[in-house]
C-alpha atoms as a PDB file:
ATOM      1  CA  UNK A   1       0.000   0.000   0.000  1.00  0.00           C
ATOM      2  CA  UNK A   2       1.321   3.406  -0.630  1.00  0.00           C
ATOM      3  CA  UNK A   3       2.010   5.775   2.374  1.00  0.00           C
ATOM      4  CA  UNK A   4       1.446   3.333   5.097  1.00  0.00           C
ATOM      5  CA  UNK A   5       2.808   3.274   8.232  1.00  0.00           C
ATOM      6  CA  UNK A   6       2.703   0.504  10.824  1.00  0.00           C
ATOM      7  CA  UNK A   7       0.003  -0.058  13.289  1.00  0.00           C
ATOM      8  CA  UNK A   8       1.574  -1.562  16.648  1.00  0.00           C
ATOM      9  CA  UNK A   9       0.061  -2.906  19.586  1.00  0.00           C
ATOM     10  CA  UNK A  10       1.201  -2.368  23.027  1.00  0.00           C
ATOM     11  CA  UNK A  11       0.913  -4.521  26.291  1.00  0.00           C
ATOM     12  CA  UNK A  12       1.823  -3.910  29.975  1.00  0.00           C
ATOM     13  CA  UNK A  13       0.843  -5.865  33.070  1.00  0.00           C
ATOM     14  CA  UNK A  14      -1.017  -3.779  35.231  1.00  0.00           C
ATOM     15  CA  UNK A  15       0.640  -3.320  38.880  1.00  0.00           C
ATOM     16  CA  UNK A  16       0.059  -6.403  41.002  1.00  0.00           C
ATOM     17  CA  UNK A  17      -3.951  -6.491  42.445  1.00  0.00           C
ATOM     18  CA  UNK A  18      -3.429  -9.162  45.452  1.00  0.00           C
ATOM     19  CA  UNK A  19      -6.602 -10.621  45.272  1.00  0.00           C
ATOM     20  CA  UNK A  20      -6.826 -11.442  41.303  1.00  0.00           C
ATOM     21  CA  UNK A  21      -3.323 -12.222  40.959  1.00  0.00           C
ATOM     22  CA  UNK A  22      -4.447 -15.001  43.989  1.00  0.00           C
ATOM     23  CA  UNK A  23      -6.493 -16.271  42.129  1.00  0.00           C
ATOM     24  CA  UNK A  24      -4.503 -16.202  38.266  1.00  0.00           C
ATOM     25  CA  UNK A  25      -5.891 -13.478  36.757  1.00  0.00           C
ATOM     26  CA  UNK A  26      -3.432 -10.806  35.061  1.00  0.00           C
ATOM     27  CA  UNK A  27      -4.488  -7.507  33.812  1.00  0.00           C
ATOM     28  CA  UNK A  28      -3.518  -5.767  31.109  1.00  0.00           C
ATOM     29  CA  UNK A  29      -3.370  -2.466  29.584  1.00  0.00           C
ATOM     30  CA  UNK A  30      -3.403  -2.389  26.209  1.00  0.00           C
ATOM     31  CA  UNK A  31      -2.917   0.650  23.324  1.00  0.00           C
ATOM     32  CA  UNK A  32      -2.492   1.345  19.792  1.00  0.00           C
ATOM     33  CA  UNK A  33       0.315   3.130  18.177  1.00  0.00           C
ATOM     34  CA  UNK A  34       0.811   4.888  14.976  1.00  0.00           C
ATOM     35  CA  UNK A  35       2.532   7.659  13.875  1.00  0.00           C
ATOM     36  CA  UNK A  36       4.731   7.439  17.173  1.00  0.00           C
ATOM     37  CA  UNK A  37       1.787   8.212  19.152  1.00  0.00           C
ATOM     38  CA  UNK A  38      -0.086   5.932  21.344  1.00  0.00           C
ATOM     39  CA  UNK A  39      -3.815   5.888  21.700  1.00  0.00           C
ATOM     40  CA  UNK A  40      -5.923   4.396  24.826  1.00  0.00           C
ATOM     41  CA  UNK A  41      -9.145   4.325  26.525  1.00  0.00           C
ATOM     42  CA  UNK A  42      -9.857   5.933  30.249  1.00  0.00           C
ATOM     43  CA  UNK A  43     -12.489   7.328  32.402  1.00  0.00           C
ATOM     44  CA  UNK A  44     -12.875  11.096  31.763  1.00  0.00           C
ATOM     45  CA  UNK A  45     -16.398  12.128  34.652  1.00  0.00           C
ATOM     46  CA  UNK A  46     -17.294  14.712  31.486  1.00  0.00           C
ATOM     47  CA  UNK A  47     -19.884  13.292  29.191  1.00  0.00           C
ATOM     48  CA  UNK A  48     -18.967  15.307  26.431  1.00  0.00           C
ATOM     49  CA  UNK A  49     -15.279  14.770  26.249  1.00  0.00           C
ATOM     50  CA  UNK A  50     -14.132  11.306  24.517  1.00  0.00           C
ATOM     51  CA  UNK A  51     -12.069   8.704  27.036  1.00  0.00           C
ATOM     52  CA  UNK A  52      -9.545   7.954  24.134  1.00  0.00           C
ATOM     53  CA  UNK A  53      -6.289   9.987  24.602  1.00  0.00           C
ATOM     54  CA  UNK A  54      -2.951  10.078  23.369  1.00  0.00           C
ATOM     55  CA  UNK A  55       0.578   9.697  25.257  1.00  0.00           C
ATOM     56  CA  UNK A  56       4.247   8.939  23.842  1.00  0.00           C
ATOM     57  CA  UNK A  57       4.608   5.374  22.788  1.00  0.00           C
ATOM     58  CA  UNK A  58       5.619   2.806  25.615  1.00  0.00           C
ATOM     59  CA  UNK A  59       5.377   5.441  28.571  1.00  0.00           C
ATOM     60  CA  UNK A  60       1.751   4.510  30.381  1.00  0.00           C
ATOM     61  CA  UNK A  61       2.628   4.534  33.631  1.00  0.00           C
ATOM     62  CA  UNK A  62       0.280   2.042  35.708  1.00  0.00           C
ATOM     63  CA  UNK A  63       1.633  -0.854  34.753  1.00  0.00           C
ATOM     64  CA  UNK A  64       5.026  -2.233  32.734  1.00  0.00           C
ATOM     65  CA  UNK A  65       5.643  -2.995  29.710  1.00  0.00           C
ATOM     66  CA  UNK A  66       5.103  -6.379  27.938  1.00  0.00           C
ATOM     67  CA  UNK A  67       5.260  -6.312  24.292  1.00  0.00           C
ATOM     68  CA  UNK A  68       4.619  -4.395  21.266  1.00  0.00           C
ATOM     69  CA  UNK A  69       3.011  -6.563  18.315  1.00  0.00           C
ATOM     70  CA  UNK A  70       3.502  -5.108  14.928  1.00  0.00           C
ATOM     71  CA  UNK A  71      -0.601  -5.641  13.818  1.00  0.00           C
ATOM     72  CA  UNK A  72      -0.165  -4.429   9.827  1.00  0.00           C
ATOM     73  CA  UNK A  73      -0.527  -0.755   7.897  1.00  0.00           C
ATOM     74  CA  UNK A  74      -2.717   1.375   7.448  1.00  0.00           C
ATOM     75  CA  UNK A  75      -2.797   4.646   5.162  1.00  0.00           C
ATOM     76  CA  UNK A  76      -3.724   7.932   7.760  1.00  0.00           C
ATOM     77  CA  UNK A  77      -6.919   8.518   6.033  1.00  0.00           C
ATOM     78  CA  UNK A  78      -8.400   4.807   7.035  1.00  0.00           C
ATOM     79  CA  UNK A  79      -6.523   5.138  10.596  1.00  0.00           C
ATOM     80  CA  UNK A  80      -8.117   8.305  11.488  1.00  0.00           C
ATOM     81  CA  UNK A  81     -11.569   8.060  10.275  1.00  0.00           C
ATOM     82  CA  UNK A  82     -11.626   4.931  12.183  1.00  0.00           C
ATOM     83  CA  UNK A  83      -9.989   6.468  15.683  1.00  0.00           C
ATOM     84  CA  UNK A  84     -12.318   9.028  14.813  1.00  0.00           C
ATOM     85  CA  UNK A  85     -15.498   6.889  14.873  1.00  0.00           C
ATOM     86  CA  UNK A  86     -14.290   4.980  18.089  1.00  0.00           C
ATOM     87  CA  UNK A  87     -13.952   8.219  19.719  1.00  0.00           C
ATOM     88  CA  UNK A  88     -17.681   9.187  19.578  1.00  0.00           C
ATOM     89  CA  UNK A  89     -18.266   5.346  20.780  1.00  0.00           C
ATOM     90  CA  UNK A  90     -15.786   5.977  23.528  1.00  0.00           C
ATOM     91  CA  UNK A  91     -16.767   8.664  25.531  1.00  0.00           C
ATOM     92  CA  UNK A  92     -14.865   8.864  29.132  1.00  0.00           C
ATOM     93  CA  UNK A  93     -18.008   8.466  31.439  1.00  0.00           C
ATOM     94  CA  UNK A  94     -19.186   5.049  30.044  1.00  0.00           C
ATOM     95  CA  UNK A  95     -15.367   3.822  30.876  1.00  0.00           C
ATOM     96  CA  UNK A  96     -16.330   0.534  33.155  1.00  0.00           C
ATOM     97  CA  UNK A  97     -13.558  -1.590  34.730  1.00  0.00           C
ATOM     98  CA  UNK A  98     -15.506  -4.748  33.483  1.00  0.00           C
ATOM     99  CA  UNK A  99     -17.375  -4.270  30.368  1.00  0.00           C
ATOM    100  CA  UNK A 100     -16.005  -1.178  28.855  1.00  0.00           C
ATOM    101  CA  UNK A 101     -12.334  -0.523  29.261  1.00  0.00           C
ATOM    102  CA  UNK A 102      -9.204   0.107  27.339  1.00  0.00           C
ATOM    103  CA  UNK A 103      -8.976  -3.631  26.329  1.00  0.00           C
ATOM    104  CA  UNK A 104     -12.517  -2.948  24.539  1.00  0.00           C
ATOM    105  CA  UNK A 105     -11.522  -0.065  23.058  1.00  0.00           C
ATOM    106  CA  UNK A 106      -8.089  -1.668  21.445  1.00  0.00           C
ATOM    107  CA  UNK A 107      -9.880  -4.627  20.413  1.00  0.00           C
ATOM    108  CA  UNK A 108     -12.818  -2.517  18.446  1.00  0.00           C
ATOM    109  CA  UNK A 109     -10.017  -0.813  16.854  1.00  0.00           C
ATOM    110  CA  UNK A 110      -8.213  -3.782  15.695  1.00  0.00           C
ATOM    111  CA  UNK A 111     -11.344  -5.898  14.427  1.00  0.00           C
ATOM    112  CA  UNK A 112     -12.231  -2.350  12.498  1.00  0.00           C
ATOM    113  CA  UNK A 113      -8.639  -1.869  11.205  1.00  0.00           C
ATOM    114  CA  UNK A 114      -7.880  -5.399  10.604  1.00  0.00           C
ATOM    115  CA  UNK A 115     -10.584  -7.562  11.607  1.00  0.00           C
ATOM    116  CA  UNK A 116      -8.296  -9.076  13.966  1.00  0.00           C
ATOM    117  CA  UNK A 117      -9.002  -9.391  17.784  1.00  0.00           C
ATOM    118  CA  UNK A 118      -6.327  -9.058  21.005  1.00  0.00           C
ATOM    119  CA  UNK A 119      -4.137 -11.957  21.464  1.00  0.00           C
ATOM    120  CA  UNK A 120      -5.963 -14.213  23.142  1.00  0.00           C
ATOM    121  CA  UNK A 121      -3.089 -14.426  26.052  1.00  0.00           C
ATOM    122  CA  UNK A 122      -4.192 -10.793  27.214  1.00  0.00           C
ATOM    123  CA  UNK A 123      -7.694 -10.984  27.236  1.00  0.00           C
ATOM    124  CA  UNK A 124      -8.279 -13.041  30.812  1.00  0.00           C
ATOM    125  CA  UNK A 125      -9.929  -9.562  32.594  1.00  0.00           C
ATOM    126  CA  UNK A 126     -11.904  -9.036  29.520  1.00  0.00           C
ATOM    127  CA  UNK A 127     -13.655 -13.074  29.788  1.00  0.00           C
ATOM    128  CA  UNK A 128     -13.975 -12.202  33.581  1.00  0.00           C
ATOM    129  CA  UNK A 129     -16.310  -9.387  32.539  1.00  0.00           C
ATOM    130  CA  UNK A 130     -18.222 -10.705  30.421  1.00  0.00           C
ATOM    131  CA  UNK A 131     -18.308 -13.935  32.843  1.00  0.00           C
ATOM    132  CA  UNK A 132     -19.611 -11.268  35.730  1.00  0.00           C
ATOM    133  CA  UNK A 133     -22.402  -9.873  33.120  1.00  0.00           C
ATOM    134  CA  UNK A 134     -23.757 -13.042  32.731  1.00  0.00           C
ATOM    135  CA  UNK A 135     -24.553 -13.463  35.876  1.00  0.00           C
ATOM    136  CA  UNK A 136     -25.314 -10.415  37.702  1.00  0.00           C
END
């Protein structure tokens, strides 16, 4: 493709939580990088303002870093139209722990960029949501 540039996704471990990690469940943060810029999903109390932001690649802070898997390219046009949609789908007060966080978000993305999904390895909190859902 012409004027591409790599789409990259990036893992940390969130800090140690005693009673999942007693149990076997990691957590992860995950984000998407282009462009040397690296976009994730948060809580933001303000209904109006969009829980995606943007930080230098590889320096999230509540947790360490993993891994960085190189997920294709994309041209800018198709990256940001697609960011742009997710942004209006994630706004920062619908940010839940469970069933709406920043594994959601990076997922969407991918499956929209790529149709590809989060390695399965990294997606243990996400199951437990959607285990929790079902029944409460």
């Amino acid at each position: 493709m012409k004027d591409t540039l790599p789409v990259i996704l990036n893992v940390y471990k969130i800090k140690k939580i005693s009673l999942l990690d007693s149990i076997g469940i990691n957590i992860y943060h995950t984000a998407i990088e282009y462009d040397n810029v690296e976009y994730a999903f948060g809580k933001i109390m303000d209904p109006n303002v969009s829980g995606v932001y943007d930080i230098n690649p590889m320096s999230y802070g509540g947790g360490s870093y993993l891994e960085s898997i190189n997920l294709g390219k994309v041209t800018r046009r198709e990256y940001f139209v697609k960011l742009d949609k997710l942004k209006r789908l994630y706004m920062g007060d619908t940010y839940n722990i469970l069933t709406k966080n920043c594994n959601h978000f990076t997922n969407d993305f991918i499956h929209l960029l790529f149709n590809k999904k989060i390695p399965t390895k990294y997606t243990s909190f996400l199951k437990l949501g959607e285990f929790l859902r079902k029944i409460f």
